[in-house]
N, C-alpha and C. Protein backbone atom coordinates (compact mmCIF):
# COMPACT_ATOMS: atom_id res chain seq x y z
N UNK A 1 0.84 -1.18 0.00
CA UNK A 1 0.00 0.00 0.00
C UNK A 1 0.89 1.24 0.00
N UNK A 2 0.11 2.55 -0.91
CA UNK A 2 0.95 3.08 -0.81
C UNK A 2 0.56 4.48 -0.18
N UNK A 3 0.87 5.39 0.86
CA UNK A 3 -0.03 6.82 1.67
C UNK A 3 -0.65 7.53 0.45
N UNK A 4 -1.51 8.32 0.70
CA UNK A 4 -0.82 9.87 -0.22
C UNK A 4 -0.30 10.67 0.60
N UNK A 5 -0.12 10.76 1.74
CA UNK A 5 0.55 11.43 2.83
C UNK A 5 1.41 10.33 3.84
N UNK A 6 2.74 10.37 4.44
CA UNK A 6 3.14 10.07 5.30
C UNK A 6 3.93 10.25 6.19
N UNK A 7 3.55 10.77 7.62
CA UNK A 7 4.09 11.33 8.24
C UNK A 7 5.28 10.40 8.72
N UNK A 8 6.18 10.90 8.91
CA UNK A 8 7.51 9.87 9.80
C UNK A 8 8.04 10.78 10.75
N UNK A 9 8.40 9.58 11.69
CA UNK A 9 9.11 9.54 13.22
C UNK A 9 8.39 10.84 14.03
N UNK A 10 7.12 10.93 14.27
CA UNK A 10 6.13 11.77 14.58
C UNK A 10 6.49 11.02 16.47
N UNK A 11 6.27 12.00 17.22
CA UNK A 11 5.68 11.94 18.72
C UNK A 11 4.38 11.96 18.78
N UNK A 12 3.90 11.30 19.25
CA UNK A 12 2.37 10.84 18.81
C UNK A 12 1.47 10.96 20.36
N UNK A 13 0.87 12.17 20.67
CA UNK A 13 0.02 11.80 21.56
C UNK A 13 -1.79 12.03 21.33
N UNK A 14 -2.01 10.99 21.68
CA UNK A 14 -3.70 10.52 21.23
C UNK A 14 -4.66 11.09 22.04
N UNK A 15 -4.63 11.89 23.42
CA UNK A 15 -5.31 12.57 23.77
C UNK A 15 -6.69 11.27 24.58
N UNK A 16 -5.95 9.95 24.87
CA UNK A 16 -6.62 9.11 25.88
C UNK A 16 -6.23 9.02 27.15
N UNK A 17 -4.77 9.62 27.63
CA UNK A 17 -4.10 9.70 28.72
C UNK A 17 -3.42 9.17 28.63
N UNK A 18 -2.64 8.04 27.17
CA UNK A 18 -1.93 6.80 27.08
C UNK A 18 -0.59 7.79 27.22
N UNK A 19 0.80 6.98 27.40
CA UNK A 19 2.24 7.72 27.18
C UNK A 19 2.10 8.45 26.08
N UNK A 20 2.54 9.64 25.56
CA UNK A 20 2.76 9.72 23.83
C UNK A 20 4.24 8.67 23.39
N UNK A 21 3.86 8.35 22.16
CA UNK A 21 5.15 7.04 21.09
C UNK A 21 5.99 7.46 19.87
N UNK A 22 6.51 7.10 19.69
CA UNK A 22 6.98 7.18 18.59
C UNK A 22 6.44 6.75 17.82
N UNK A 23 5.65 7.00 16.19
CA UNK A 23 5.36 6.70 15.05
C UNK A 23 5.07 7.42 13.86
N UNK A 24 4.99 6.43 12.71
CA UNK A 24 4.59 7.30 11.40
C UNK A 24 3.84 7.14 11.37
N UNK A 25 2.47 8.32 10.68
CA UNK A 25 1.24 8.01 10.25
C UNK A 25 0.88 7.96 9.28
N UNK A 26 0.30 7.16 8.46
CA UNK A 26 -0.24 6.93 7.02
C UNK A 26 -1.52 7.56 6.91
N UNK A 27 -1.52 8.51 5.80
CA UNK A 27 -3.26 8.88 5.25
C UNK A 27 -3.59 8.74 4.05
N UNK A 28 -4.57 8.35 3.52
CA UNK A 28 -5.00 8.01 2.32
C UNK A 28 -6.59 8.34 2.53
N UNK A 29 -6.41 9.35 1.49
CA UNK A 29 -7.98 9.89 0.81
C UNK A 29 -8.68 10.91 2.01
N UNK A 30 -7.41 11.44 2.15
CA UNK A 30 -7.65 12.53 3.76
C UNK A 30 -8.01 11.78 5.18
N UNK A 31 -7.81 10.34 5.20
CA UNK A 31 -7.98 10.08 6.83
C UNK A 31 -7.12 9.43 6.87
N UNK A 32 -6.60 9.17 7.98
CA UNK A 32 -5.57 8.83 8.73
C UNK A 32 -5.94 7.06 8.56
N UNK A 33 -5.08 6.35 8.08
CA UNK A 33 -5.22 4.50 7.96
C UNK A 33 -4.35 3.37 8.52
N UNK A 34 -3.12 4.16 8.83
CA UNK A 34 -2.56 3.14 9.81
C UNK A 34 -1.66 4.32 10.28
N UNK A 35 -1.59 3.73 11.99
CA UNK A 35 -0.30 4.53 12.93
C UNK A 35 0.26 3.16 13.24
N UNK A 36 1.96 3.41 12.99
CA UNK A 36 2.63 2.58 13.76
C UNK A 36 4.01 3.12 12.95
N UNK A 37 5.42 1.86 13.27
CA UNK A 37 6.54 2.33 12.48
C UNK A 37 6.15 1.47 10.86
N UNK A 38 5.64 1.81 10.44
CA UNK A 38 5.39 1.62 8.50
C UNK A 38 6.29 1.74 7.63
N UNK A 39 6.67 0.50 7.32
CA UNK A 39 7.41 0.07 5.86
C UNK A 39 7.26 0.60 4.55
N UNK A 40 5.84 1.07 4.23
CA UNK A 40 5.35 1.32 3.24
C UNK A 40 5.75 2.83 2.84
N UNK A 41 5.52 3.29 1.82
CA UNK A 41 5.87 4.85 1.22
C UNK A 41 4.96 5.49 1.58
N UNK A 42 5.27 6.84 0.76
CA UNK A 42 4.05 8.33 0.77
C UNK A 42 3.98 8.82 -0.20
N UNK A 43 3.08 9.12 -0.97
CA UNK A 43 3.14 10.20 -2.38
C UNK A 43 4.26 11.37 -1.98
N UNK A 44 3.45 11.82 -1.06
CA UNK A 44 4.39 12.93 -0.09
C UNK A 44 4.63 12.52 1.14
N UNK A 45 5.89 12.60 1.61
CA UNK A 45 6.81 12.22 3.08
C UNK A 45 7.09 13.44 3.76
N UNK A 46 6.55 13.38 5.19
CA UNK A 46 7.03 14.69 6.26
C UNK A 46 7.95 14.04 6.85
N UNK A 47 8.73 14.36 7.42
CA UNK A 47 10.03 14.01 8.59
C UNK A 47 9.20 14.51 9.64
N UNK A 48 8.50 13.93 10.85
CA UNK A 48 8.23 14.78 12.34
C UNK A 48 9.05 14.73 13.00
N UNK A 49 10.34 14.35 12.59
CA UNK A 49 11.51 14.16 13.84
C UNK A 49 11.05 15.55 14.81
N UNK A 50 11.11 15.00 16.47
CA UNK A 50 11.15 16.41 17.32
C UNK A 50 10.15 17.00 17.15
N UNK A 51 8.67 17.01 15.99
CA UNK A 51 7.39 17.35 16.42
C UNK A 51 6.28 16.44 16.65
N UNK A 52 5.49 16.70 17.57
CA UNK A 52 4.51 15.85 18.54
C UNK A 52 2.84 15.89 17.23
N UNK A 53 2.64 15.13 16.92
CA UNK A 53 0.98 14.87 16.31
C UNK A 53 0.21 14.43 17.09
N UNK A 54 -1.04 15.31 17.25
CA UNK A 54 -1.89 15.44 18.28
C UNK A 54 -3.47 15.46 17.56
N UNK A 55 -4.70 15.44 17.88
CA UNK A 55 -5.93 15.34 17.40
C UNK A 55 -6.31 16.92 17.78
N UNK A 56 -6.62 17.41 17.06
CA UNK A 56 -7.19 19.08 16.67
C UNK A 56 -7.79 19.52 18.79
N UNK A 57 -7.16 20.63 18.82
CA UNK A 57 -8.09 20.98 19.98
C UNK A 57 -9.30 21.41 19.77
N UNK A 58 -9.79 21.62 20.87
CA UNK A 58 -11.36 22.30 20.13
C UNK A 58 -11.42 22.95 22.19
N UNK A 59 -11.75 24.22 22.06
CA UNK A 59 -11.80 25.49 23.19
C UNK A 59 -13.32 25.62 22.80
N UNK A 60 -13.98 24.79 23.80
CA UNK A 60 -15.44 24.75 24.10
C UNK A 60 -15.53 25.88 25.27
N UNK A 61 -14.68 26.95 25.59
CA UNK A 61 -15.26 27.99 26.38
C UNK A 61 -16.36 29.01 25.42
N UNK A 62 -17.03 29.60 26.25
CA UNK A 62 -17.95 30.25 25.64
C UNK A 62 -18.69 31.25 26.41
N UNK A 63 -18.91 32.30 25.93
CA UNK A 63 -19.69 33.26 26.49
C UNK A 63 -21.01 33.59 25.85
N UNK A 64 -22.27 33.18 26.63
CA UNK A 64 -23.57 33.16 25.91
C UNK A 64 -23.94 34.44 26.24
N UNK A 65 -25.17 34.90 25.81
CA UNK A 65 -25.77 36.17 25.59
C UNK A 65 -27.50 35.93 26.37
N UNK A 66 -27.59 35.86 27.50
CA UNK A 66 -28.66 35.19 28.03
C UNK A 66 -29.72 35.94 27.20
N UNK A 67 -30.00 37.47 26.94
CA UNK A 67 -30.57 38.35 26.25
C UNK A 67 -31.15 37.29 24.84
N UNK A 68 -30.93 36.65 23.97
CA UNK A 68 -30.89 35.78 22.89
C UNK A 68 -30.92 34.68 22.96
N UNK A 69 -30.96 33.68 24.50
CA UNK A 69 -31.10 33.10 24.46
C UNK A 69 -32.67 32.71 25.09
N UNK A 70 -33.34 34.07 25.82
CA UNK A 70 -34.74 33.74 26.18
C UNK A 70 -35.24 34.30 25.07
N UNK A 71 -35.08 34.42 23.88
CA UNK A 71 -35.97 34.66 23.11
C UNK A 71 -37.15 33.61 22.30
């Protein structure tokens, strides 16, 4: 198989509380299809040496407008 993206030697933390690891990540057709150390190629190859891949934050703070919200 072959990526169209593949990230290598990425710090990998998953955001379950697990250690973060060492691995490459494979994506094909924009999602992510295998994490681990991968044999296989990339259309395009990143080096993550020394940067950490993480799952998007998302800042659920919020300031409501009670005014708009009894409407």
């Amino acid at each position: 198989m072959k990526f169209d993206l593949l990230i290598r030697n990425a710090t990998v933390i998953d955001g379950t509380r697990a250690p973060r690891f060492e691995a490459d990540i494979g994506v094909s057709s924009g999602k992510i299809s295998r994490i681990g150390k991968l044999k296989e190629k990339g259309e395009i190859e990143i080096d993550a040496s020394g940067k950490i891949a993480a799952p998007g934050f998302i800042d659920a703070h919020t300031h409501d407008d009670r005014l708009m919200l009894s409407a």
